[in-house]
Protein backbone atom coordinates (compact mmCIF):
# COMPACT_ATOMS: atom_id res chain seq x y z
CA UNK A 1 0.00 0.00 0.00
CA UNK A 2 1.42 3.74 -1.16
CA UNK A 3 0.95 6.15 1.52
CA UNK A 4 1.08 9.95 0.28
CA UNK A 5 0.86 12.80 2.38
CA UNK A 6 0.24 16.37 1.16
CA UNK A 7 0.82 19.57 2.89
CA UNK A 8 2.91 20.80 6.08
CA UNK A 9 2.96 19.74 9.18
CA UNK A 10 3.17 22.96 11.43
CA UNK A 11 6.22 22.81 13.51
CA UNK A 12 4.54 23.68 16.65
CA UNK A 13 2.95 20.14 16.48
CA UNK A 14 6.06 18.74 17.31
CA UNK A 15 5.89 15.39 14.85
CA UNK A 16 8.20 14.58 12.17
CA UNK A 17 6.72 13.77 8.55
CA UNK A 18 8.44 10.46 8.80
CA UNK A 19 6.59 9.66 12.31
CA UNK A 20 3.02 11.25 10.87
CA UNK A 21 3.16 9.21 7.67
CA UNK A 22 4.14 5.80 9.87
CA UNK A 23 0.82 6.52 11.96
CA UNK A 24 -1.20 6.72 8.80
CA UNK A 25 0.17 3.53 7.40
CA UNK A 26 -0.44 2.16 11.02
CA UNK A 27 -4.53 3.26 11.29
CA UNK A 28 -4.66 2.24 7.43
CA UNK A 29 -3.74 -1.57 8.18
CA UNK A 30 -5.71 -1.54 11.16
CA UNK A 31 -8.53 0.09 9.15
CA UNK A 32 -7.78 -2.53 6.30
CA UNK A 33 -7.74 -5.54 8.92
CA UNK A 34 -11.38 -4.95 9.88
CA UNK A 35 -13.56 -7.04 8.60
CA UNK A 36 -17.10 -6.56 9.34
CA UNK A 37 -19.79 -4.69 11.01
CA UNK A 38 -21.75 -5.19 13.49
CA UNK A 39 -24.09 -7.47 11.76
CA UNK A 40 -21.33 -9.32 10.10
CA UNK A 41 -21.25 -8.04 6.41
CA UNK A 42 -18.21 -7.50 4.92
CA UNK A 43 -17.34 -3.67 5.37
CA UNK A 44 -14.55 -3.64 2.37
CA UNK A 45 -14.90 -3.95 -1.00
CA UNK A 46 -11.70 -6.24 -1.86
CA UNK A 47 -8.80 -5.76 1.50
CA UNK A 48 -6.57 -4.74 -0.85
CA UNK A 49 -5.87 -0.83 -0.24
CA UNK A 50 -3.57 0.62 -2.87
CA UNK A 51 -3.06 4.11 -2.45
CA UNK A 52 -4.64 6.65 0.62
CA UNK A 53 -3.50 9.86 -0.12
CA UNK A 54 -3.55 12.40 3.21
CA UNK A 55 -4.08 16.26 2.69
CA UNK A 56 -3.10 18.20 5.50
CA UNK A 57 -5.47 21.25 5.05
CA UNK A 58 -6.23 25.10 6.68
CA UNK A 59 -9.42 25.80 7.58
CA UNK A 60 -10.49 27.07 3.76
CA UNK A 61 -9.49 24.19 1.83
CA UNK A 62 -11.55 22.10 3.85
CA UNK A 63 -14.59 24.32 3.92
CA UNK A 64 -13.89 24.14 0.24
CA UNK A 65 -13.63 20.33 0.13
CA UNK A 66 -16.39 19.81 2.60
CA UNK A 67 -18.89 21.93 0.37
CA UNK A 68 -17.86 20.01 -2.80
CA UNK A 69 -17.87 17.03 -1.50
CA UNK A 70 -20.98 16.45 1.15
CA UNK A 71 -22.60 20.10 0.18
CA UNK A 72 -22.28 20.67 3.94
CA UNK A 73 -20.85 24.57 4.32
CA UNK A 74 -18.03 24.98 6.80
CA UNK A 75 -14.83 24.02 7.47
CA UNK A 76 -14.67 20.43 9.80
CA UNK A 77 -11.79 17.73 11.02
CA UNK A 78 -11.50 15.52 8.23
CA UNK A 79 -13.08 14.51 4.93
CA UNK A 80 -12.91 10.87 3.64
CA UNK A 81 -13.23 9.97 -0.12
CA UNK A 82 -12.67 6.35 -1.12
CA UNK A 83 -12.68 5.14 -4.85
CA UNK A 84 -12.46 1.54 -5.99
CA UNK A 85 -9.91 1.07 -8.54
CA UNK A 86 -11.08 1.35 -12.78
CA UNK A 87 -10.40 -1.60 -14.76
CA UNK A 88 -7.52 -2.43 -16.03
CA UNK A 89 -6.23 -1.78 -12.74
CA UNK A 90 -6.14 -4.46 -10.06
CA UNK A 91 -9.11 -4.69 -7.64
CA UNK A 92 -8.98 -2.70 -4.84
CA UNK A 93 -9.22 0.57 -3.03
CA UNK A 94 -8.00 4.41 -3.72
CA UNK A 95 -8.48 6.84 -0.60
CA UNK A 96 -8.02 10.06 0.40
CA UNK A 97 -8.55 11.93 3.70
CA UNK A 98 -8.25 15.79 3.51
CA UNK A 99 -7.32 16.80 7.27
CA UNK A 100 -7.77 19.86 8.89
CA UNK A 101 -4.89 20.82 10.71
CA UNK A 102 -6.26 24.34 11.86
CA UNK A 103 -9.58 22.67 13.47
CA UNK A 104 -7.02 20.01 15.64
CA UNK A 105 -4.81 23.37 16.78
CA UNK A 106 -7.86 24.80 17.80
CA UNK A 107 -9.92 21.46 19.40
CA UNK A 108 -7.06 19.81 21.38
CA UNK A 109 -6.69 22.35 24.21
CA UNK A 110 -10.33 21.68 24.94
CA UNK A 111 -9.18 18.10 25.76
CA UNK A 112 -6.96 17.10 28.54
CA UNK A 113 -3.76 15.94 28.19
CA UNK A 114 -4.20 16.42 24.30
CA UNK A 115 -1.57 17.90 22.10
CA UNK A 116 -2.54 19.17 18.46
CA UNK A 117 -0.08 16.56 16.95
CA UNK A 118 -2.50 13.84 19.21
CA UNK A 119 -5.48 15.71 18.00
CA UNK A 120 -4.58 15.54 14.24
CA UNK A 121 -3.65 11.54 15.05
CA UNK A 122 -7.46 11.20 16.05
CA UNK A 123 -8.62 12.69 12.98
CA UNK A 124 -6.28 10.52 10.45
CA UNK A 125 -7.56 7.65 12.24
CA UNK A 126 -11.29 8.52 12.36
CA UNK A 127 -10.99 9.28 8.58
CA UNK A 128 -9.13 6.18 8.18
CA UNK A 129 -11.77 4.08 9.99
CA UNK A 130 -14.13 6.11 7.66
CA UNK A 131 -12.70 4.43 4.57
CA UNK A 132 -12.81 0.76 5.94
CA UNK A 133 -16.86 1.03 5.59
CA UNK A 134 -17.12 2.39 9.28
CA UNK A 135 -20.04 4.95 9.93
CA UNK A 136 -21.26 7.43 12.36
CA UNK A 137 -25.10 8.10 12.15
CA UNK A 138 -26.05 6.91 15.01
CA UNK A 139 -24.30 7.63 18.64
CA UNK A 140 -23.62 4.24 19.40
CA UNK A 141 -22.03 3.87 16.01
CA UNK A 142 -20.46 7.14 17.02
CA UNK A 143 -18.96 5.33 20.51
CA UNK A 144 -17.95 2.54 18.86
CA UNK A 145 -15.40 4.45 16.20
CA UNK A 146 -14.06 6.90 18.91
CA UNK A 147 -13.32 3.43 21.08
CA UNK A 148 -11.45 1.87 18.22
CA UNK A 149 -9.85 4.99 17.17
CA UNK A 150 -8.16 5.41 20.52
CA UNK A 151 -7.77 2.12 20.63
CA UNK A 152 -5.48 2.06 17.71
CA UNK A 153 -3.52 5.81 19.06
CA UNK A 154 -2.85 3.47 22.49
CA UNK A 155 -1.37 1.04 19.93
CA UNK A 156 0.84 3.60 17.56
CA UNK A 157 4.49 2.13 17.68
């Protein structure tokens, strides 16, 4: 799987590139490695992931994105976009998760103990549990993805 990320990471957030992009392939496989809701359908397409591409955005370019995208004005943490792959290619999945690093400066001193580096790290992982089929209609759907999702930044090497 090709990890990509796009964007700066502000310096103040006190993670390297190299250490961001190893989280991201980290919440991808565990993203990839889940296999089904619930109610025990399969929540991927094929488990092959070939590409997720991660933005790191300002508040504008993801009040752009989110408008574009969901038609929902304003800017917000993170936007997932998956895309199965187009014939000739090889089954399997495309995504790409356009982060908001301006909302996690702002959020994490409203959290305890949180850092905006920690604070972006919930985002990539929400948006990467996003793009293994998970949801978050409902608020024990809700629960269950925040319980994973810091789950898996308790497990980050």
């Amino acid at each position: 799987m090709r990890i990509v990320v796009t964007g700066r990471l502000p310096r103040q957030f006190g993670i390297a590139p190299a250490d961001f992009k190893s989280a991201v392939r980290f919440f991808a496989v565990q993203s990839r490695n889940r296999r089904t809701n619930r109610e025990g359908r399969s929540l991927l397409r094929p488990n092959v992931w070939h590409e997720v591409v991660v933005h790191l955005v300002r508040d504008a370019e993801s009040e752009a994105m989110h408008r574009a995208i969901m038609g929902i004005a304003g800017a917000t943490d993170v936007i997932t976009q998956a895309y199965d792959a187009i014939p000739p290619e090889e089954p399997g999945l495309f995504g790409e998760l356009f982060v908001n690093i301006d909302q996690a400066q702002r959020a994490a001193p409203k959290r305890r103990g949180w850092s905006p580096a920690k604070e972006l790290l919930l985002y990539t992982a929400h948006g990467m549990d996003h793009l293994s089929g998970a949801d978050d209609h409902s608020p024990a759907d809700y629960a269950r993805m925040r319980r994973r999702e810091l789950s898996w930044l308790r497990k980050l090497p």
